[in-house]
N, C-alpha and C. Protein backbone atom coordinates (compact mmCIF):
# COMPACT_ATOMS: atom_id res chain seq x y z
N UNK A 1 182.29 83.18 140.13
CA UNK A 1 181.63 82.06 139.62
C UNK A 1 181.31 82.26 138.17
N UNK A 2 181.59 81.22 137.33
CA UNK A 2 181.17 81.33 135.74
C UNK A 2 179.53 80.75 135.78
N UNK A 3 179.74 81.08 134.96
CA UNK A 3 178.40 80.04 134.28
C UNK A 3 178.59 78.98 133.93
N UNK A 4 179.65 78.40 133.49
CA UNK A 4 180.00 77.38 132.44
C UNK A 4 179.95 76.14 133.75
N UNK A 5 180.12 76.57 134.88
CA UNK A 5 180.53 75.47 135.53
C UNK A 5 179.01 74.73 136.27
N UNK A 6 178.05 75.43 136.62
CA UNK A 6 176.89 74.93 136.92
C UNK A 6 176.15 73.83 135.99
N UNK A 7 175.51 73.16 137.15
CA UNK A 7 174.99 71.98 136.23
C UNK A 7 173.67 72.38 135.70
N UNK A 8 173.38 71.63 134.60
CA UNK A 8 172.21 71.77 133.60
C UNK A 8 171.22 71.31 134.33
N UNK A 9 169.90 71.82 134.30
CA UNK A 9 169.15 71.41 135.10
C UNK A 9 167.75 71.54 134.17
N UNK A 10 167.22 70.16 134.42
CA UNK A 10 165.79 70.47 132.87
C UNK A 10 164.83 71.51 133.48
N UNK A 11 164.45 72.37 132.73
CA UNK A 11 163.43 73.43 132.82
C UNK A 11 163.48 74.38 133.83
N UNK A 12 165.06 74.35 133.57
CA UNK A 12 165.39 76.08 134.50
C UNK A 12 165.53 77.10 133.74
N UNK A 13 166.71 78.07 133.60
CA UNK A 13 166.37 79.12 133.42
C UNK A 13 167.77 79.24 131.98
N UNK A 14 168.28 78.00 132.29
CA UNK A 14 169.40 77.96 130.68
C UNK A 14 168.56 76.73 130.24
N UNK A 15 167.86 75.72 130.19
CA UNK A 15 167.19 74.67 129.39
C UNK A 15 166.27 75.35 128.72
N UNK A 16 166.45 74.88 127.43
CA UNK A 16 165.71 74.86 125.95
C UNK A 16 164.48 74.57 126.51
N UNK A 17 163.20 75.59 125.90
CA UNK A 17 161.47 75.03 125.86
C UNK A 17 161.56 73.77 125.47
N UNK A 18 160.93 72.99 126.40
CA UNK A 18 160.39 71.68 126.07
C UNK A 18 159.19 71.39 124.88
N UNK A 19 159.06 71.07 123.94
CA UNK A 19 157.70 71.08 123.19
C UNK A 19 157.49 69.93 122.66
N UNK A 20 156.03 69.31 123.10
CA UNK A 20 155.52 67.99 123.00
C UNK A 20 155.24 68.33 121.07
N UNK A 21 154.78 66.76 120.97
CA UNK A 21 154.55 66.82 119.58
C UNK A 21 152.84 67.01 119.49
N UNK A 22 152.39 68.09 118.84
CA UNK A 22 151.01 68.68 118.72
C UNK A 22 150.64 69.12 117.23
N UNK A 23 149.43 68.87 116.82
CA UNK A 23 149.07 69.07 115.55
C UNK A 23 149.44 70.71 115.33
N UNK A 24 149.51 70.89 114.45
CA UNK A 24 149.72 72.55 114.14
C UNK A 24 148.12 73.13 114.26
N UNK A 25 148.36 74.21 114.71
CA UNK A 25 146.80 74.96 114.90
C UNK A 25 146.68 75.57 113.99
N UNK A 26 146.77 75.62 112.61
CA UNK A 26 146.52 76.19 111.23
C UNK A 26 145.40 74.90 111.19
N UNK A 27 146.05 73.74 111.52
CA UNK A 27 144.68 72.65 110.76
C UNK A 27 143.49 72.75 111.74
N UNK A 28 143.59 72.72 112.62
CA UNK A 28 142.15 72.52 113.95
C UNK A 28 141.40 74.11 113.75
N UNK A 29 142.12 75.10 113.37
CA UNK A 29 141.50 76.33 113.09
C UNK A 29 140.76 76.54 111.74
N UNK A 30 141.30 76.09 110.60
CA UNK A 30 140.80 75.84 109.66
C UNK A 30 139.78 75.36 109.29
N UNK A 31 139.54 73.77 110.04
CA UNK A 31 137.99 73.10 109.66
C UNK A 31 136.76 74.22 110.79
N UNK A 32 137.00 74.53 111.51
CA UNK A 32 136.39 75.63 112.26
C UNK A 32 136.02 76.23 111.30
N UNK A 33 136.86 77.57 110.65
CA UNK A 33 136.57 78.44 109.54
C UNK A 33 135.72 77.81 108.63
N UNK A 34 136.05 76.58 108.09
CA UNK A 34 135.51 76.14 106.79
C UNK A 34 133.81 75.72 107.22
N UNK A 35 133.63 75.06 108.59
CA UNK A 35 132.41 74.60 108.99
C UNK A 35 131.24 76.05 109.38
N UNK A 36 131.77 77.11 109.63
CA UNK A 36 131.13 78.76 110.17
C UNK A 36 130.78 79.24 108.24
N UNK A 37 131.40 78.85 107.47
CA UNK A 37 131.60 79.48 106.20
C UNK A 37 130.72 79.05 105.28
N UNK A 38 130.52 77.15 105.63
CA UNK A 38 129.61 76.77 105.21
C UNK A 38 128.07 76.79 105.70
N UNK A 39 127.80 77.11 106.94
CA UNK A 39 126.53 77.58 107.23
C UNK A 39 126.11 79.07 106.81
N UNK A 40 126.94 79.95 106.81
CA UNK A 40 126.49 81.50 106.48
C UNK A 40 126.08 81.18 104.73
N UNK A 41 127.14 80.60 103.81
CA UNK A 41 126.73 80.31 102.62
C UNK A 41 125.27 79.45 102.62
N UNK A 42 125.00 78.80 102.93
CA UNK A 42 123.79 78.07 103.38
C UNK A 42 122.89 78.84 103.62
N UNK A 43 122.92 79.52 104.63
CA UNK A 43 121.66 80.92 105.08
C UNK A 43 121.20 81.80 103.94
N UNK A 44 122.52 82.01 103.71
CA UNK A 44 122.38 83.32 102.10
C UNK A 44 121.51 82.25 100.88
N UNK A 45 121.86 80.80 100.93
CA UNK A 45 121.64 80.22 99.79
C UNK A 45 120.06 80.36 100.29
N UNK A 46 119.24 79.90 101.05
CA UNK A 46 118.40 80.08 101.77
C UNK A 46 117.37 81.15 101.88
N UNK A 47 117.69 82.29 102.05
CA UNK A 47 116.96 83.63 101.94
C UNK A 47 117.04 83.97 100.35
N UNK A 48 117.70 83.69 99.45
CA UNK A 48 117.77 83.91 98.20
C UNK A 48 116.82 83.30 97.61
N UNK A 49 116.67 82.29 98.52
CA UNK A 49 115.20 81.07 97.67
C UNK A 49 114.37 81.40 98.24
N UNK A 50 114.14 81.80 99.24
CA UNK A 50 112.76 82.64 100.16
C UNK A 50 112.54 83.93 99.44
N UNK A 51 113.05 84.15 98.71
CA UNK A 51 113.14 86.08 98.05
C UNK A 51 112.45 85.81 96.71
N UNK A 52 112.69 84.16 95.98
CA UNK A 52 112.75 84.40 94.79
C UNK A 52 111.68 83.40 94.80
N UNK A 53 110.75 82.84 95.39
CA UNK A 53 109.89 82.04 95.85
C UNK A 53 108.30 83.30 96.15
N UNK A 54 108.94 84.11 96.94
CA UNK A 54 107.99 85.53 97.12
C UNK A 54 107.75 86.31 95.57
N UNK A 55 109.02 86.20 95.14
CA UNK A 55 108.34 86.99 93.91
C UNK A 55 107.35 86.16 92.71
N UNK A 56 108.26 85.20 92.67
CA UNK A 56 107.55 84.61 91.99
C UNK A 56 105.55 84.41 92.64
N UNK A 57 105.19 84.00 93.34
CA UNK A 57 104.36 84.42 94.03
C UNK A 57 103.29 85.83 93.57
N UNK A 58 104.14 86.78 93.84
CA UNK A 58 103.57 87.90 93.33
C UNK A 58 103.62 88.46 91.47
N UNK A 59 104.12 87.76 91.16
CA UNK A 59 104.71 87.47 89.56
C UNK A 59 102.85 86.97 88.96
N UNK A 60 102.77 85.66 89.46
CA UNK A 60 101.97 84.62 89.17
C UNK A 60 100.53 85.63 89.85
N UNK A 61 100.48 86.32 91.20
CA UNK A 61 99.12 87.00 91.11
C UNK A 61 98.90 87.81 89.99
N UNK A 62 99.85 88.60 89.81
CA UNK A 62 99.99 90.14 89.07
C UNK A 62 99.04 89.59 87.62
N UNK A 63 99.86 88.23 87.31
CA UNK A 63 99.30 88.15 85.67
C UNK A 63 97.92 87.30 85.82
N UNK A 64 97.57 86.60 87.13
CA UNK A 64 96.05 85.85 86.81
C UNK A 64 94.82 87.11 87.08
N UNK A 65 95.54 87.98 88.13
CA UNK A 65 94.89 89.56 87.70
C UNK A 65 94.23 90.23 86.50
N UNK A 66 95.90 90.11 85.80
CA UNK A 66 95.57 90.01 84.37
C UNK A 66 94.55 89.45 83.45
N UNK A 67 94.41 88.51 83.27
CA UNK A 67 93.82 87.79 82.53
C UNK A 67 92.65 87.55 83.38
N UNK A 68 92.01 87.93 84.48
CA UNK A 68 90.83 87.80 85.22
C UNK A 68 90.18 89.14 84.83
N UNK A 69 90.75 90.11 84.39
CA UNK A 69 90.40 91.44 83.90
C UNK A 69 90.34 91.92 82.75
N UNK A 70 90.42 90.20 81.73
CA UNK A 70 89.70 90.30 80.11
C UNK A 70 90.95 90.82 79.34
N UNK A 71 92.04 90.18 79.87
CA UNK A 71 93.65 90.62 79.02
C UNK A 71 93.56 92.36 79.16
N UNK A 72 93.06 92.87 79.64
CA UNK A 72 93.23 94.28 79.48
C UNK A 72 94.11 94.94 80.72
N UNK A 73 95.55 95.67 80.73
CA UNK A 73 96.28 95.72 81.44
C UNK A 73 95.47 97.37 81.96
N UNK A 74 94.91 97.77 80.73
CA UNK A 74 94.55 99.21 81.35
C UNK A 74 93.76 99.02 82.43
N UNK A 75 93.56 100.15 83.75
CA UNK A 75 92.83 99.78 84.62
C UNK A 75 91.33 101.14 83.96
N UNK A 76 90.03 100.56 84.39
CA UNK A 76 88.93 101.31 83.45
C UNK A 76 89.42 102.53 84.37
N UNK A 77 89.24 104.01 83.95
CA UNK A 77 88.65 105.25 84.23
C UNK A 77 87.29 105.08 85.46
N UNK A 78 87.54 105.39 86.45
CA UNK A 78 86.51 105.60 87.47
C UNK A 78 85.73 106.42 86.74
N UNK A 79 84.51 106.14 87.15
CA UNK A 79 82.97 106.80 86.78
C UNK A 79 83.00 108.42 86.58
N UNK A 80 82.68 109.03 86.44
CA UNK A 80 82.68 111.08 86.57
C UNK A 80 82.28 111.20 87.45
N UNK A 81 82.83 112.25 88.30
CA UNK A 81 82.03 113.14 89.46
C UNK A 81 80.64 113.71 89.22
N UNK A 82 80.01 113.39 89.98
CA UNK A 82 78.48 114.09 90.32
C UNK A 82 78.78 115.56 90.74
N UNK A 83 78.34 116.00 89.69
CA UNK A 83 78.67 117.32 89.56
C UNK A 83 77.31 118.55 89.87
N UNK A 84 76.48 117.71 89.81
CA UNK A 84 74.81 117.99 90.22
C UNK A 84 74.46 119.13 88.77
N UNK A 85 73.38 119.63 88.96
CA UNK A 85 72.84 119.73 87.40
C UNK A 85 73.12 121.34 87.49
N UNK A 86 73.42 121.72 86.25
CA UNK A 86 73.02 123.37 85.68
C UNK A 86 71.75 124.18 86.12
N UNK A 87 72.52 125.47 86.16
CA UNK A 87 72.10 126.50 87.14
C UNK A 87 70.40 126.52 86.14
N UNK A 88 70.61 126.48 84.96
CA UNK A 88 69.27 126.67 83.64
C UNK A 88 68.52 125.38 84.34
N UNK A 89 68.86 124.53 84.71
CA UNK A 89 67.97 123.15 84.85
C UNK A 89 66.82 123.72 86.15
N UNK A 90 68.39 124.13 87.33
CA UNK A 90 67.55 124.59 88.37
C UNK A 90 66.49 125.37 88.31
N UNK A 91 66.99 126.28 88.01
CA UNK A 91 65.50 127.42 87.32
C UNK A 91 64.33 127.22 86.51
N UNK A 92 64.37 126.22 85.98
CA UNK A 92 63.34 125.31 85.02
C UNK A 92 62.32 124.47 85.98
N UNK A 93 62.98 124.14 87.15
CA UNK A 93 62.19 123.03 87.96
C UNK A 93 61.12 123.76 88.71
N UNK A 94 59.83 123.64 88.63
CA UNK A 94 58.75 124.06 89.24
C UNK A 94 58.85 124.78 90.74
N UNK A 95 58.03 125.65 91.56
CA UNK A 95 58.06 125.31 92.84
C UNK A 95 56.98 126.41 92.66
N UNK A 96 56.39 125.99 94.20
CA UNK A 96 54.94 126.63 94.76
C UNK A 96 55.27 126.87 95.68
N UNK A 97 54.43 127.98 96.46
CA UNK A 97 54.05 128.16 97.36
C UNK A 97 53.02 127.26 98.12
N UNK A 98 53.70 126.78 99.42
CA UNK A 98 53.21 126.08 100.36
C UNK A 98 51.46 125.81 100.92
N UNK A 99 50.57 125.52 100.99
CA UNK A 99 49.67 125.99 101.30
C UNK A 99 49.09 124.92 102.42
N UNK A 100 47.96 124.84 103.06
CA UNK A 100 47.64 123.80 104.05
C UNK A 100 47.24 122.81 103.21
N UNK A 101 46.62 123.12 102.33
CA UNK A 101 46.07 121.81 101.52
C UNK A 101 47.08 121.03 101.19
N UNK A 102 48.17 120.97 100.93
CA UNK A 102 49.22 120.26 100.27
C UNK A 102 49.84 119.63 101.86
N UNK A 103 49.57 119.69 102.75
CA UNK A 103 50.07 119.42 104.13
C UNK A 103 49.78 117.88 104.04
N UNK A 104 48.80 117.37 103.42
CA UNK A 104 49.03 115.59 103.65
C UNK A 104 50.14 114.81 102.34
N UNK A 105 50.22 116.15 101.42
CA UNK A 105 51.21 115.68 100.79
C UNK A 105 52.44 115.60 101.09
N UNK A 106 52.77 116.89 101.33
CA UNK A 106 53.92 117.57 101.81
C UNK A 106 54.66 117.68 103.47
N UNK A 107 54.79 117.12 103.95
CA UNK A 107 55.00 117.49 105.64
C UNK A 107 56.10 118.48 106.12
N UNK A 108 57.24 117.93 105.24
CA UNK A 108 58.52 118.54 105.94
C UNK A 108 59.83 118.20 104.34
N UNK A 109 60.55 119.48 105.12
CA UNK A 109 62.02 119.39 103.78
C UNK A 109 62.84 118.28 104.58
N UNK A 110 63.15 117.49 103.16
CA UNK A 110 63.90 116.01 103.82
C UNK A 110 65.41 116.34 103.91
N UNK A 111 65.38 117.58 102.92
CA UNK A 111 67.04 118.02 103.44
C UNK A 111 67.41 118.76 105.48
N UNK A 112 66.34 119.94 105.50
CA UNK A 112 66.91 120.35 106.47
C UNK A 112 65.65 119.91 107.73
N UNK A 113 65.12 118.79 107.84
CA UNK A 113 64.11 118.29 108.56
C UNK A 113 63.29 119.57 109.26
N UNK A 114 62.90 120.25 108.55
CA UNK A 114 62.09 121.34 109.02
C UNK A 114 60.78 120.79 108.57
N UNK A 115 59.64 121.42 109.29
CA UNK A 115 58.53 121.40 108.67
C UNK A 115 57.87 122.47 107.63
N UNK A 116 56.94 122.17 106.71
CA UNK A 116 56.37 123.30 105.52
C UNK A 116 55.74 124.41 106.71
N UNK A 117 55.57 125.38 106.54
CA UNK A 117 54.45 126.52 106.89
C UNK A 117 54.18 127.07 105.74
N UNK A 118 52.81 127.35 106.28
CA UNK A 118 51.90 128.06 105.09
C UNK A 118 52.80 129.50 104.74
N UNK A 119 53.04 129.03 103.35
CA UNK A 119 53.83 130.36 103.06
C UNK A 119 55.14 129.98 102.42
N UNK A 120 55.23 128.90 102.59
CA UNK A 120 57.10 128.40 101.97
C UNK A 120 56.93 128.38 100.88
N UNK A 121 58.29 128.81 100.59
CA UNK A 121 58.58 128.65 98.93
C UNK A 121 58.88 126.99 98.88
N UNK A 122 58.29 126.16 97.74
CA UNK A 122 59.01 124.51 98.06
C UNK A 122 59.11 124.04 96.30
N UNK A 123 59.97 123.52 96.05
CA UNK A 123 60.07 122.92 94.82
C UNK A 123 59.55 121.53 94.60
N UNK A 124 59.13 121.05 94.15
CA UNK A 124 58.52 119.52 93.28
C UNK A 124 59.60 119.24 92.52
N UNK A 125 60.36 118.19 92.68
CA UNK A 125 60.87 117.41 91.76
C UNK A 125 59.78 116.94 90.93
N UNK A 126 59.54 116.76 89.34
CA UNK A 126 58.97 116.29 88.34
C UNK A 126 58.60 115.16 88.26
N UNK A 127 59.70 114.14 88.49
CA UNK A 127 59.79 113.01 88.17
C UNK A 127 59.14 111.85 89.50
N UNK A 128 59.63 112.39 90.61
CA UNK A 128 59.45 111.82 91.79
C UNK A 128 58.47 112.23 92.46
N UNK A 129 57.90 113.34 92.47
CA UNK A 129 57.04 114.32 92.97
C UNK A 129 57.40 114.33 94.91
N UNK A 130 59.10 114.74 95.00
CA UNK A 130 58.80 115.15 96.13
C UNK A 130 59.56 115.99 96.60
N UNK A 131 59.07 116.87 97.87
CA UNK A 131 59.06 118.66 97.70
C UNK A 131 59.97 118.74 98.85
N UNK A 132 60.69 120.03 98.68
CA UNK A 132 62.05 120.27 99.41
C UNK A 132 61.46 122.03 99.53
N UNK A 133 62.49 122.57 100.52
CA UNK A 133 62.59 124.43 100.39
C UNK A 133 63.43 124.44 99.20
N UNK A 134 63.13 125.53 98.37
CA UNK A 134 63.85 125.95 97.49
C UNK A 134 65.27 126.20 97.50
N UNK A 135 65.81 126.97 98.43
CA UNK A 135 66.98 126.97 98.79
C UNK A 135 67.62 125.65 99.43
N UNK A 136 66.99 124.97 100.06
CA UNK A 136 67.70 123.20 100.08
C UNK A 136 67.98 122.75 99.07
N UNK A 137 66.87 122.29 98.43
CA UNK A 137 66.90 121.81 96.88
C UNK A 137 68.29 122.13 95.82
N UNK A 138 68.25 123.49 95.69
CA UNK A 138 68.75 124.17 94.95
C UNK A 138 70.25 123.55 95.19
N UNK A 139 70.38 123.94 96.46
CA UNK A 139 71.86 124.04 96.92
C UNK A 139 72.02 122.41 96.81
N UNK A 140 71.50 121.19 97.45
CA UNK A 140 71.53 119.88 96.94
C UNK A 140 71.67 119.63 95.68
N UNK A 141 70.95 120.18 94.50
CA UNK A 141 70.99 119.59 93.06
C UNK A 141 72.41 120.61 92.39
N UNK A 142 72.82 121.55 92.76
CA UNK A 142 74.17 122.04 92.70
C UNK A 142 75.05 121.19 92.99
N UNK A 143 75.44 120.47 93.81
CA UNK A 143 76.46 119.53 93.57
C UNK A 143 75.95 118.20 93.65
N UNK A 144 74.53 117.52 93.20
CA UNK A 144 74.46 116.23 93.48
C UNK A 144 73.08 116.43 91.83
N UNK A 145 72.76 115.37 91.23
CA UNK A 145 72.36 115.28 90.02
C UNK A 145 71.03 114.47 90.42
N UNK A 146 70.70 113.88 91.77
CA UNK A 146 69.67 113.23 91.77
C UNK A 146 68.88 113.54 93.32
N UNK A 147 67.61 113.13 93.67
CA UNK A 147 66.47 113.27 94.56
C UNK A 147 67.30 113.21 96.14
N UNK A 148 67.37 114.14 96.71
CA UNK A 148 68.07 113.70 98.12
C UNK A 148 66.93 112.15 99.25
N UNK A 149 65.86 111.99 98.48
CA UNK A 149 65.23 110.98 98.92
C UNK A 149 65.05 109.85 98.57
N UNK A 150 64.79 109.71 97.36
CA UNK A 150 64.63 108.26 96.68
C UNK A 150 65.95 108.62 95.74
N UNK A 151 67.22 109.07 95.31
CA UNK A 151 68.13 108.95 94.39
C UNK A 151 67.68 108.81 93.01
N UNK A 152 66.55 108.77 93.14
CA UNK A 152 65.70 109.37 91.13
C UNK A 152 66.67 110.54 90.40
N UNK A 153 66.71 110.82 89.38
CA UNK A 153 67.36 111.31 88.29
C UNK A 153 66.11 112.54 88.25
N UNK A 154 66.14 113.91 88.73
CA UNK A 154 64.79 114.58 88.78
C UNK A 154 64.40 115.20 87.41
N UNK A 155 65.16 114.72 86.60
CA UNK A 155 64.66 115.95 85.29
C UNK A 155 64.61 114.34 84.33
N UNK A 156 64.09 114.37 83.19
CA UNK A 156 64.40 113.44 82.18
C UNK A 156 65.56 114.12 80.94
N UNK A 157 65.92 112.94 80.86
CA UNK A 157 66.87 112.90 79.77
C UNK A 157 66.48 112.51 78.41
N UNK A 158 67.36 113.23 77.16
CA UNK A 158 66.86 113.10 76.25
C UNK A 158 68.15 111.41 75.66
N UNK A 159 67.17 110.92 74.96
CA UNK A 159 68.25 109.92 74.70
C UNK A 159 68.99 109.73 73.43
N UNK A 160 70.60 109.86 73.11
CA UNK A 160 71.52 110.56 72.48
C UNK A 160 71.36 109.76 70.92
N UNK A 161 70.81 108.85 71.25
CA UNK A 161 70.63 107.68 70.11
C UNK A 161 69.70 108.16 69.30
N UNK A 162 67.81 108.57 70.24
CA UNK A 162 66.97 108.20 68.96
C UNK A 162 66.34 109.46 68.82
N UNK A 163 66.86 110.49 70.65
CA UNK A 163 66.38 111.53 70.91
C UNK A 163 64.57 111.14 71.67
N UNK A 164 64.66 110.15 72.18
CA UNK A 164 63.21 109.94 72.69
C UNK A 164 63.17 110.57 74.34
N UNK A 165 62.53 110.84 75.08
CA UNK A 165 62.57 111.10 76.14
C UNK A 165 62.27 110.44 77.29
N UNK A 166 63.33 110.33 78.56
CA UNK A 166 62.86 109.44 79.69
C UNK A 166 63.54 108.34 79.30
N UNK A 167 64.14 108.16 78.35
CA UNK A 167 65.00 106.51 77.65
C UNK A 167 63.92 105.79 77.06
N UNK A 168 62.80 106.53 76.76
CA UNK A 168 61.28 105.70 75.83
C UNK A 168 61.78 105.70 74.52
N UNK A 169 62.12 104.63 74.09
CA UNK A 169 62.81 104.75 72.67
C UNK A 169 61.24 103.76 71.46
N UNK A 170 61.03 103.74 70.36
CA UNK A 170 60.41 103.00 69.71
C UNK A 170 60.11 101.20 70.28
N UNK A 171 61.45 100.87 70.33
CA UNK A 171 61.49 99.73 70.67
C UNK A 171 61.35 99.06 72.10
N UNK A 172 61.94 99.92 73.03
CA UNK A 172 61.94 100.07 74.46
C UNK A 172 61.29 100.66 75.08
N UNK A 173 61.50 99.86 76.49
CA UNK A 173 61.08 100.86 77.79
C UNK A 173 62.13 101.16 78.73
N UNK A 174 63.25 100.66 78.77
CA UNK A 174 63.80 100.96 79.63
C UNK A 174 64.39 102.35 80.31
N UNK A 175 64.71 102.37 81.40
CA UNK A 175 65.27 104.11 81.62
C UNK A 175 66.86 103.98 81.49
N UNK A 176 67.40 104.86 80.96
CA UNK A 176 68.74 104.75 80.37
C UNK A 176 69.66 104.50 82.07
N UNK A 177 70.90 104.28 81.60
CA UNK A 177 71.21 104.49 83.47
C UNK A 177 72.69 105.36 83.52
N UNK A 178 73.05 105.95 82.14
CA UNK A 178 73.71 106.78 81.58
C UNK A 178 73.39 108.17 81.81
N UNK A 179 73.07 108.68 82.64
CA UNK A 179 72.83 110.35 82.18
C UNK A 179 73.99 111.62 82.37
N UNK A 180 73.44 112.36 81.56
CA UNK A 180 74.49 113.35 80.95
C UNK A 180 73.93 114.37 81.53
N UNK A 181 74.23 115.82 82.13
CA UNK A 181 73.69 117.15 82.58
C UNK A 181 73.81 117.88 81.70
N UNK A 182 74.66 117.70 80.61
CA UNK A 182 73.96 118.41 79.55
C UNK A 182 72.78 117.58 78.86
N UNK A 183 72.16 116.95 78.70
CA UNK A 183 71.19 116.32 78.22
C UNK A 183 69.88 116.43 78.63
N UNK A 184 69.53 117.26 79.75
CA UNK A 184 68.38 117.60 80.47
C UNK A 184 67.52 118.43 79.86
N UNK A 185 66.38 118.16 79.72
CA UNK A 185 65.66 118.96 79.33
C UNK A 185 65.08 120.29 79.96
N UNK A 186 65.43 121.18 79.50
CA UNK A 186 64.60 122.31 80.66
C UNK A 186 63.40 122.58 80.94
C-alpha cells in the first residue's frame, strides 16, 4: 500500500493544522505589561512624594528650632558639675562637740539619720545653721557644694565684681546665684 493512494481526511494525521484567525498575543500581552508598569511607576512616583513631604517636614522643624533659640545654631554648654567645695573650705567650717544643751537644737544628722549623743563631733553650716557628723558633712560637701537640707550655698561668696560679700554689693541686696569654689571664703 502507498500513501499516495489514501484519501485526505481533515484533521488526521497528513492534514495541515487548522488555524482560526486570532489576534497575535504580542498585542493582548503587551497592554498587560504596559498597565502592571504603569502602576509600579505610580507607587515609586508616590513614596518619592511621601519621602520628600517627610523631609521637608523635618527641614521646616529643624529651622523654627532655630530661630525659636534666638538665631543661635550653637547649642549653650550645660551648666558645670557640682564638684562640692575644697578640702581648705572644709577645714575652715566650724564644728563642736555635741552637748545636751544643743539637743533642742540639734536632734539628729540629716545625712545618716542617726541621732546626736553627748559627745559627737558635729559641724554647723554658717550660713544655714544646720548640724551634721563631721564625717557626713565632710564627705557630702566633697562632692556636692551646698546644705544636704535646705540646698543653701554653706560658705559665702566673695563677689567677682565689687568684692562685697554674700552678693551685698553697694547698690544691692541680692544673693548672687553664680557661685564659684574658688571664691569661698575660708
Amino acid at each position: 500500500m502507498s500513501t499516495t493512494n489514501l484519501p485526505h481526511i481533515p484533521g488526521g494525521i497528513n492534514s495541515p493544522a487548522v488555524t482560526s484567525p486570532s489576534p497575535p498575543e504580542n498585542q493582548s500581552l503587551g497592554i498587560d505589561i504596559a498597565d502592571s508598569d504603569f502602576v509600579v511607576i505610580l507607587a515609586a512616583l508616590l513614596c518619592g512624594l511621601i519621602c520628600v513631604l517627610g523631609l521637608v517636614t523635618v527641614a521646616r522643624c529643624a529651622w523654627i528650632r532655630r530661630i525659636a533659640a534666638g538665631g543661635n545654631s550653637a547649642v549653650p554648654p550645660p551648666p558645670p558639675a557640682n564638684k562640692g567645695l575644697k578640702k581648705k573650705v572644709l577645714k575652715s567650717l566650724p564644728k563642736f562637740s555635741y552637748t545636751l544643751e544643743q539637743s533642742a537644737k540639734f536632734s539628729e544628722c540629716a545625712i545618716c539619720l542617726t541621732e546626736f549623743v553627748n559627745g559627737d563631733e558635729i559641724r554647723v553650716l554658717p550660713l544655714c545653721g544646720h548640724g551634721f557628723h563631721v564625717a557626713c558633712i565632710d564627705t557630702w560637701l566633697g562632692s556636692h557644694s551646698s546644705c544636704p537640707s535646705c540646698r543653701q550655698i554653706p560658705v559665702a561668696a566673695r563677689c567677682h565684681k565689687c568684692g562685697a560679700v554674700g552678693g551685698e554689693s553697694s547698690g544691692s541686696r541680692s544673693v548672687p546665684t553664680d557661685y564659684h569654689v574658688n571664691a569661698f571664703l575660708p
